[in-house]
C-alpha atoms as a PDB file:
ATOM      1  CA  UNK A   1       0.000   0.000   0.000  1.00  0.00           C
ATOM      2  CA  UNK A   2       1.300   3.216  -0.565  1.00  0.00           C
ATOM      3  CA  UNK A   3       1.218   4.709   2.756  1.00  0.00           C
ATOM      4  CA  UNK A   4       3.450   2.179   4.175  1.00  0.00           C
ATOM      5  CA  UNK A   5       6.475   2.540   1.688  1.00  0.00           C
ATOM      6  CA  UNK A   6       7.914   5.370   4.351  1.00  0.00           C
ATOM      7  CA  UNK A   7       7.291   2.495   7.147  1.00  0.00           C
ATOM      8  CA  UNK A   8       8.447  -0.314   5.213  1.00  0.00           C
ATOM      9  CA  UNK A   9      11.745   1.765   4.091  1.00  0.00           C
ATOM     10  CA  UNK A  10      12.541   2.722   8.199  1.00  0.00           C
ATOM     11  CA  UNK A  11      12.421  -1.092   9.067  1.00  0.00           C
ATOM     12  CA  UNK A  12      14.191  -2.151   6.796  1.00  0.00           C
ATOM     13  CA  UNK A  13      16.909   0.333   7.087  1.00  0.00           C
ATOM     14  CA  UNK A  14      17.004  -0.452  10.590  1.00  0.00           C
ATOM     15  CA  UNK A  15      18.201  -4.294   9.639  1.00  0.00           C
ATOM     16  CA  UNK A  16      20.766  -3.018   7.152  1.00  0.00           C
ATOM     17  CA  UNK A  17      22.754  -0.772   9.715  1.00  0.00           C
ATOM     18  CA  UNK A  18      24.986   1.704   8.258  1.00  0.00           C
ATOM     19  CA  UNK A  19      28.362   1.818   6.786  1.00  0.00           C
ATOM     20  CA  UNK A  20      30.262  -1.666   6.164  1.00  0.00           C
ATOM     21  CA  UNK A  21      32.978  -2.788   3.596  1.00  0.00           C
ATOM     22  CA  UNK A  22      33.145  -6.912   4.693  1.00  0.00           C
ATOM     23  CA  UNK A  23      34.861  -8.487   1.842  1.00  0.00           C
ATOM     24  CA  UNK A  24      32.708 -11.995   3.150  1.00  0.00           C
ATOM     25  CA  UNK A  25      29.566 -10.062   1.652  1.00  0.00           C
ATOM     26  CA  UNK A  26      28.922 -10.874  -1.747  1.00  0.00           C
ATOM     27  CA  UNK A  27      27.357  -7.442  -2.150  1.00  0.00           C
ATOM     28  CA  UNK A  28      31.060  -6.002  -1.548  1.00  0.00           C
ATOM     29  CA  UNK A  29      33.602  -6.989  -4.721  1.00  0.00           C
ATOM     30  CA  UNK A  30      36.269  -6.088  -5.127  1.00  0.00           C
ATOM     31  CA  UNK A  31      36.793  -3.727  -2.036  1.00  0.00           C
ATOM     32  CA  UNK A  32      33.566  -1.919  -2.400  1.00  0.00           C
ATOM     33  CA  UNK A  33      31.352  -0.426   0.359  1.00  0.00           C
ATOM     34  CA  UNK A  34      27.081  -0.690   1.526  1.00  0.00           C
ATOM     35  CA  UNK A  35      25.656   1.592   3.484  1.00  0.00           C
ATOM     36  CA  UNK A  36      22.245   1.886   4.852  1.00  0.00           C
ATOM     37  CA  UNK A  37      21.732  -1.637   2.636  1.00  0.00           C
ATOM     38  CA  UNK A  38      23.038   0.466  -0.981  1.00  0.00           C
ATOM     39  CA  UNK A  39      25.534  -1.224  -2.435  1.00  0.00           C
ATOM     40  CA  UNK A  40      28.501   0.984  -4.261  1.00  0.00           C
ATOM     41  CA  UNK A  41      27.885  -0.934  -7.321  1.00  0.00           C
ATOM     42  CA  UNK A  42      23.877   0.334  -6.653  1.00  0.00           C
ATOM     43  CA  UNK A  43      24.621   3.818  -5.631  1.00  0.00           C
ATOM     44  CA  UNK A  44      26.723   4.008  -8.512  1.00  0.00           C
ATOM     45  CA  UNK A  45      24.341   3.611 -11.186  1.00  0.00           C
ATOM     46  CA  UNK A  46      21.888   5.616  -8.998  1.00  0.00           C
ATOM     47  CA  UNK A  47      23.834   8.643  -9.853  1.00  0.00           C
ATOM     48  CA  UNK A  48      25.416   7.746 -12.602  1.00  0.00           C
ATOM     49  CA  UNK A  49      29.237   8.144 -11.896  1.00  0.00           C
ATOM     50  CA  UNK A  50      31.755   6.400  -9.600  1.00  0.00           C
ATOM     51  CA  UNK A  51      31.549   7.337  -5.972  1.00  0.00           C
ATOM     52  CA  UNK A  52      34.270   6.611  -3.363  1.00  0.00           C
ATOM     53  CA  UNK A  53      34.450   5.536   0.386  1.00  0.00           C
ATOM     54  CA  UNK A  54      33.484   9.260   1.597  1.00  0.00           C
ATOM     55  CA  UNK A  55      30.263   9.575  -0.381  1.00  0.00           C
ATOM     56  CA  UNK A  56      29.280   6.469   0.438  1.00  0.00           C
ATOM     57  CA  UNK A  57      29.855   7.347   3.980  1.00  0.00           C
ATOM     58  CA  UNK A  58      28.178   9.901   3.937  1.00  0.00           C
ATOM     59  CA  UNK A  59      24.482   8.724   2.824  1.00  0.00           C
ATOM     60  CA  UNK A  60      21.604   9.331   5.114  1.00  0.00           C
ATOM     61  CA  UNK A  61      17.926   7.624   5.188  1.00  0.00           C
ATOM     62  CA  UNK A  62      16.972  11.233   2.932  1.00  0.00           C
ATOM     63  CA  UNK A  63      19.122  10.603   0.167  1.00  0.00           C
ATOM     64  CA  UNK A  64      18.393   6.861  -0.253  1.00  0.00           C
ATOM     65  CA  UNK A  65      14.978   7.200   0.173  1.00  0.00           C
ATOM     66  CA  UNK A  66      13.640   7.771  -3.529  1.00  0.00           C
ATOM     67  CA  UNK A  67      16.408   5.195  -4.750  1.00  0.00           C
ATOM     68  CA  UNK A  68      14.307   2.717  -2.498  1.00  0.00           C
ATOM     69  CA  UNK A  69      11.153   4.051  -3.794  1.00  0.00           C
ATOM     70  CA  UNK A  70      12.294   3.284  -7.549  1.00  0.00           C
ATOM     71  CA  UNK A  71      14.445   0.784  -7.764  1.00  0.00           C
ATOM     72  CA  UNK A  72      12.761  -1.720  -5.074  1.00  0.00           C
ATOM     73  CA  UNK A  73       9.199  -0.959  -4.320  1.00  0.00           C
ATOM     74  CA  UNK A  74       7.700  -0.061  -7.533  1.00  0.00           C
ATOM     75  CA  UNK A  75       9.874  -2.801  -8.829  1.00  0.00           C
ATOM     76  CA  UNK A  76       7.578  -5.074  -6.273  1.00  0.00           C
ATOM     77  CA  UNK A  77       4.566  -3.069  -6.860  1.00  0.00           C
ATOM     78  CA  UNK A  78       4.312  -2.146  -3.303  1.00  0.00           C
ATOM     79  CA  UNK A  79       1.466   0.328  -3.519  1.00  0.00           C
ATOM     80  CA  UNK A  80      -0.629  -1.829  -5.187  1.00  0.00           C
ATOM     81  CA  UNK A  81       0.279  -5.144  -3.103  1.00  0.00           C
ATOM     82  CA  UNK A  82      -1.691  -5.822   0.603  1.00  0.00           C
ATOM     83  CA  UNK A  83      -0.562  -3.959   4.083  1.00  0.00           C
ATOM     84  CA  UNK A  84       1.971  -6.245   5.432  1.00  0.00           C
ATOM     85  CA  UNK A  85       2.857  -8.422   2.003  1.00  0.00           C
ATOM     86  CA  UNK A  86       4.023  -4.724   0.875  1.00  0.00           C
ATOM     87  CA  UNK A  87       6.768  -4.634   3.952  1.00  0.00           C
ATOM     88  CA  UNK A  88       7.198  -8.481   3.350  1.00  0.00           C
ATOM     89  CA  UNK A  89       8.257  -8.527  -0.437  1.00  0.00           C
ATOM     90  CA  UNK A  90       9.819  -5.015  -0.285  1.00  0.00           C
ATOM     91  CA  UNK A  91      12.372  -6.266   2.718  1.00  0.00           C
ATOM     92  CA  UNK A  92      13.504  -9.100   0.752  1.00  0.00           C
ATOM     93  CA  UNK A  93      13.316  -7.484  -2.918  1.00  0.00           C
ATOM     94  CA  UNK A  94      15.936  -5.248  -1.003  1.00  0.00           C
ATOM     95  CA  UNK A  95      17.870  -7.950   0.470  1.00  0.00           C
ATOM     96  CA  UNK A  96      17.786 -10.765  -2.886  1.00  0.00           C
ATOM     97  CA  UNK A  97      16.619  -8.622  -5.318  1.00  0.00           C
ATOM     98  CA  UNK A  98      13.356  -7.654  -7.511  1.00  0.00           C
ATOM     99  CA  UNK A  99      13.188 -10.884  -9.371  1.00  0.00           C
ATOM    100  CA  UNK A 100      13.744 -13.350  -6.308  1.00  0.00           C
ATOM    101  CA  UNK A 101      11.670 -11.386  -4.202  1.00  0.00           C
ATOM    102  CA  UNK A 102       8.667 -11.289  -7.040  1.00  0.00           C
ATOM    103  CA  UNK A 103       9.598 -15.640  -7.399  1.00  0.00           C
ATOM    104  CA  UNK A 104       9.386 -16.475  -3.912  1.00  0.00           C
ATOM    105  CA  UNK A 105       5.412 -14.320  -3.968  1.00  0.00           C
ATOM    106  CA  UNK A 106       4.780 -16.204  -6.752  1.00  0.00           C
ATOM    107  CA  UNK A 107       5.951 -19.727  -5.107  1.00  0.00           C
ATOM    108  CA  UNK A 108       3.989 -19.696  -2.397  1.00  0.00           C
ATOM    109  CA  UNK A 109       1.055 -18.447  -4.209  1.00  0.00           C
ATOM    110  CA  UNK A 110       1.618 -21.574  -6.806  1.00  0.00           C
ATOM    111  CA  UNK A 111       2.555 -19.860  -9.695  1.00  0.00           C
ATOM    112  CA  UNK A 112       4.455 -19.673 -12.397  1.00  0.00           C
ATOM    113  CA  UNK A 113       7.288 -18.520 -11.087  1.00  0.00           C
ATOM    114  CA  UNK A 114       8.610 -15.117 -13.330  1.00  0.00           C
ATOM    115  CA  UNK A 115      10.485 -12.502 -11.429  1.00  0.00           C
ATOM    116  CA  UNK A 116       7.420  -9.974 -11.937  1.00  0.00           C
ATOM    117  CA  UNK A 117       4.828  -9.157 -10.355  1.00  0.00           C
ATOM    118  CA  UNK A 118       1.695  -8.828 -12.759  1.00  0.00           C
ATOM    119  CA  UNK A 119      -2.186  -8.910 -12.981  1.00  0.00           C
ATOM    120  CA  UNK A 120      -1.836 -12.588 -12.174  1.00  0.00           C
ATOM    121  CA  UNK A 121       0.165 -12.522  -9.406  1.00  0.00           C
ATOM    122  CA  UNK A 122      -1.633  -9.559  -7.304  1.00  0.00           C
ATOM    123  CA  UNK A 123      -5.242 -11.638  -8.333  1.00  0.00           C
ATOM    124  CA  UNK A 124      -3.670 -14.660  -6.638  1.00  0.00           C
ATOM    125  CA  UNK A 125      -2.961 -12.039  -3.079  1.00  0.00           C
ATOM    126  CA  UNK A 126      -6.522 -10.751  -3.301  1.00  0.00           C
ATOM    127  CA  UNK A 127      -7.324 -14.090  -2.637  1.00  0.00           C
ATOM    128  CA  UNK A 128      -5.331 -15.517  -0.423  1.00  0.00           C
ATOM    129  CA  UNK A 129      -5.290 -15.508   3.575  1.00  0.00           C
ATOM    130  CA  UNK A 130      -2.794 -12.139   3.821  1.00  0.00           C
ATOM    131  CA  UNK A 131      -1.382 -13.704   7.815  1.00  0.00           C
ATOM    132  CA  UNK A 132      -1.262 -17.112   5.960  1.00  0.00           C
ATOM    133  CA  UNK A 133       0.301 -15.452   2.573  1.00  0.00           C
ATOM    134  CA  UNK A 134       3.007 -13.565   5.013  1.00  0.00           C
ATOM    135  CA  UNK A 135       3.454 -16.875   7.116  1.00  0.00           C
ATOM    136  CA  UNK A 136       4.542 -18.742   3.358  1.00  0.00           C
ATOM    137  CA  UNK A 137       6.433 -15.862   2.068  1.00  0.00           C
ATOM    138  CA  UNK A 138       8.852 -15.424   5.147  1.00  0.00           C
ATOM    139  CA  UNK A 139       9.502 -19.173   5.282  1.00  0.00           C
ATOM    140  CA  UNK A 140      10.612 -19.477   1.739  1.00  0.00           C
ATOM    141  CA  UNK A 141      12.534 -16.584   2.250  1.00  0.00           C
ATOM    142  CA  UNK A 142      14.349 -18.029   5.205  1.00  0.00           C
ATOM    143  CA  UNK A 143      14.258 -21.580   3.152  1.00  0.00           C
ATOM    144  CA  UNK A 144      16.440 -19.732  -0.218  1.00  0.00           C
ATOM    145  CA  UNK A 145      18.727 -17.490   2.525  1.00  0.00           C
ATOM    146  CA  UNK A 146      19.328 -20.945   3.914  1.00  0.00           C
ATOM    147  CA  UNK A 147      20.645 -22.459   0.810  1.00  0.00           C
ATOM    148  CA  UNK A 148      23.112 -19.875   0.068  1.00  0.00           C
ATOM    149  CA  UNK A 149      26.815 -20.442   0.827  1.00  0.00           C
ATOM    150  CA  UNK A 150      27.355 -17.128   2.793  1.00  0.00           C
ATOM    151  CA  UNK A 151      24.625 -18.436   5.005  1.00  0.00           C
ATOM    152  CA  UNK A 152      27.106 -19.719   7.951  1.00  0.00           C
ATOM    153  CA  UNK A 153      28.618 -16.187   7.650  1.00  0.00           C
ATOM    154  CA  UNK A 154      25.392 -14.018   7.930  1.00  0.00           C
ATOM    155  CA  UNK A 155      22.649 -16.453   8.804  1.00  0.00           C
ATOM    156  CA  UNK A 156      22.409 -15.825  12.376  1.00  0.00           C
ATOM    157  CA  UNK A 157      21.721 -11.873  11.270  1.00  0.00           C
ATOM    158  CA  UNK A 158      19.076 -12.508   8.039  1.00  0.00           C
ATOM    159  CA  UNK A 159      17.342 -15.542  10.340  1.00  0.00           C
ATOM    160  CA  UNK A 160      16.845 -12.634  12.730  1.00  0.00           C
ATOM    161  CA  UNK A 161      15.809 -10.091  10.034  1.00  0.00           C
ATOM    162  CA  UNK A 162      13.082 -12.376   8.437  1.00  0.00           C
ATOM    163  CA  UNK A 163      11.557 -13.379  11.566  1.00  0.00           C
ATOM    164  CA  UNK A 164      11.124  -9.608  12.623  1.00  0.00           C
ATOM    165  CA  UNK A 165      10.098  -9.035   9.255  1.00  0.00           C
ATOM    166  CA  UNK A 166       7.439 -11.518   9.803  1.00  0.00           C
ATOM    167  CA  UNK A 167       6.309 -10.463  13.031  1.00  0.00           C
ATOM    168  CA  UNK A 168       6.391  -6.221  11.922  1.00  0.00           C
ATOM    169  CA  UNK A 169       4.421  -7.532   8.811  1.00  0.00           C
ATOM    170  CA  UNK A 170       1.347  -9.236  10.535  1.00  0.00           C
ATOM    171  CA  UNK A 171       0.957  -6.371  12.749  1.00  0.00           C
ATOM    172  CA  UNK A 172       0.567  -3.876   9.379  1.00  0.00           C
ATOM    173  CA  UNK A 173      -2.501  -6.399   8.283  1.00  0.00           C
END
C-alpha cells in the first residue's frame, strides 16, 4: 500500500545498519562499500558516476529514500500489493533482489514462477489468507537465505531479520 512505503523503508533500514565494507559479503567486490543496505555498485548507477568511500559514507535515510522508492518498491509493486505483504516482499526485494523477491510471492502463491509481479500474481494475493500469505512468504525466504553459501557467515543476522520481518508484517494487516 502506498502509505506504508515510508514504514516499510525505516524497518528495513534499521536491519541493514549503516556503513560496512566486509569483503565476506557478496554485495562487496572487489573492495567496495554498503551503506544503509546500498551497495557501491547500486549507488553508482543511482547517480550515474563512480563514488568513493566518503560519499558512500556519507548517505543518510533522505538521500536513499527515492532510490528505495524506484528501484525496489515499484519494482515489487508495493502500492498496489496488501498492508503487510508490501513490507514483506519489499524487505527481501531489497535484500535478494526484484526478481527473487517477485519468485518467492509467486511460489507460495503456486505460480508460475517469473520474477514480476503482474495482474496474475496480485489476483492470486486478493485471494489468499494475507497472515497465511506472510506466514509462506517469510519461510521461503528463510528456506532460499538458507541455501546460500554465505549463510554460515550471515545467517544468524538474516534468520533474525526475516523473523522480525514476519512479526512487523502481521501487525501492518
Amino acid at each position: 500500500m502506498k502509505e506504508n512505503l515510508d514504514r516499510a523503508v525505516a524497518h528495513m533500514l534499521k536491519s541493514e545498519g549503516g556503513f560496512q565494507a566486509d569483503p565476506r559479503d557478496p554485495g562487496n567486490p572487489n573492495g567496495t562499500s554498503t551503506n544503509l543496505g546500498v551497495t557501491q555498485r547500486v549507488w553508482e548507477e543511482w547517480v550515474g558516476h563512480p563514488v568513493d568511500e566518503k560519499e558512500m559514507r556519507s548517505l543518510t535515510p533522505e538521500k536513499v529514500a527515492p532510490m528505495y522508492k524506484q528501484k525496489y518498491w515499484d519494482k515489487i509493486r508495493g502500492d498496489d500489493l496488501p498492508s503487510g505483504v508490501d513490507m514483506a516482499v519489499f524487505d527481501c526485494c531489497v535484500n535478494s533482489g526484484p526478481g527473487r523477491a517477485a519468485k518467492l510471492l509467486q511460489k507460495v502463491l503456486g505460480l508460475t514462477e517469473d520474477g514480476a509481479i503482474g495482474p496474475n500474481t496480485l489476483a492470486a494475493i486478493l485471494v489468499a489468507d494475507v497472515g497465511q500469505l506472510i506466514d509462506k512468504y517469510c519461510a521461503a525466504r528463510q528456506d532460499f537465505l538458507q541455501s546460500l553459501a554465505t549463510f554460515d557467515t550471515f545467517g544468524k543476522g538474516w534468520t533474525r531479520r526475516v523473523s522480525e520481518v514476519n512479526l512487523k508484517a502481521k501487525e501492518m494487516i
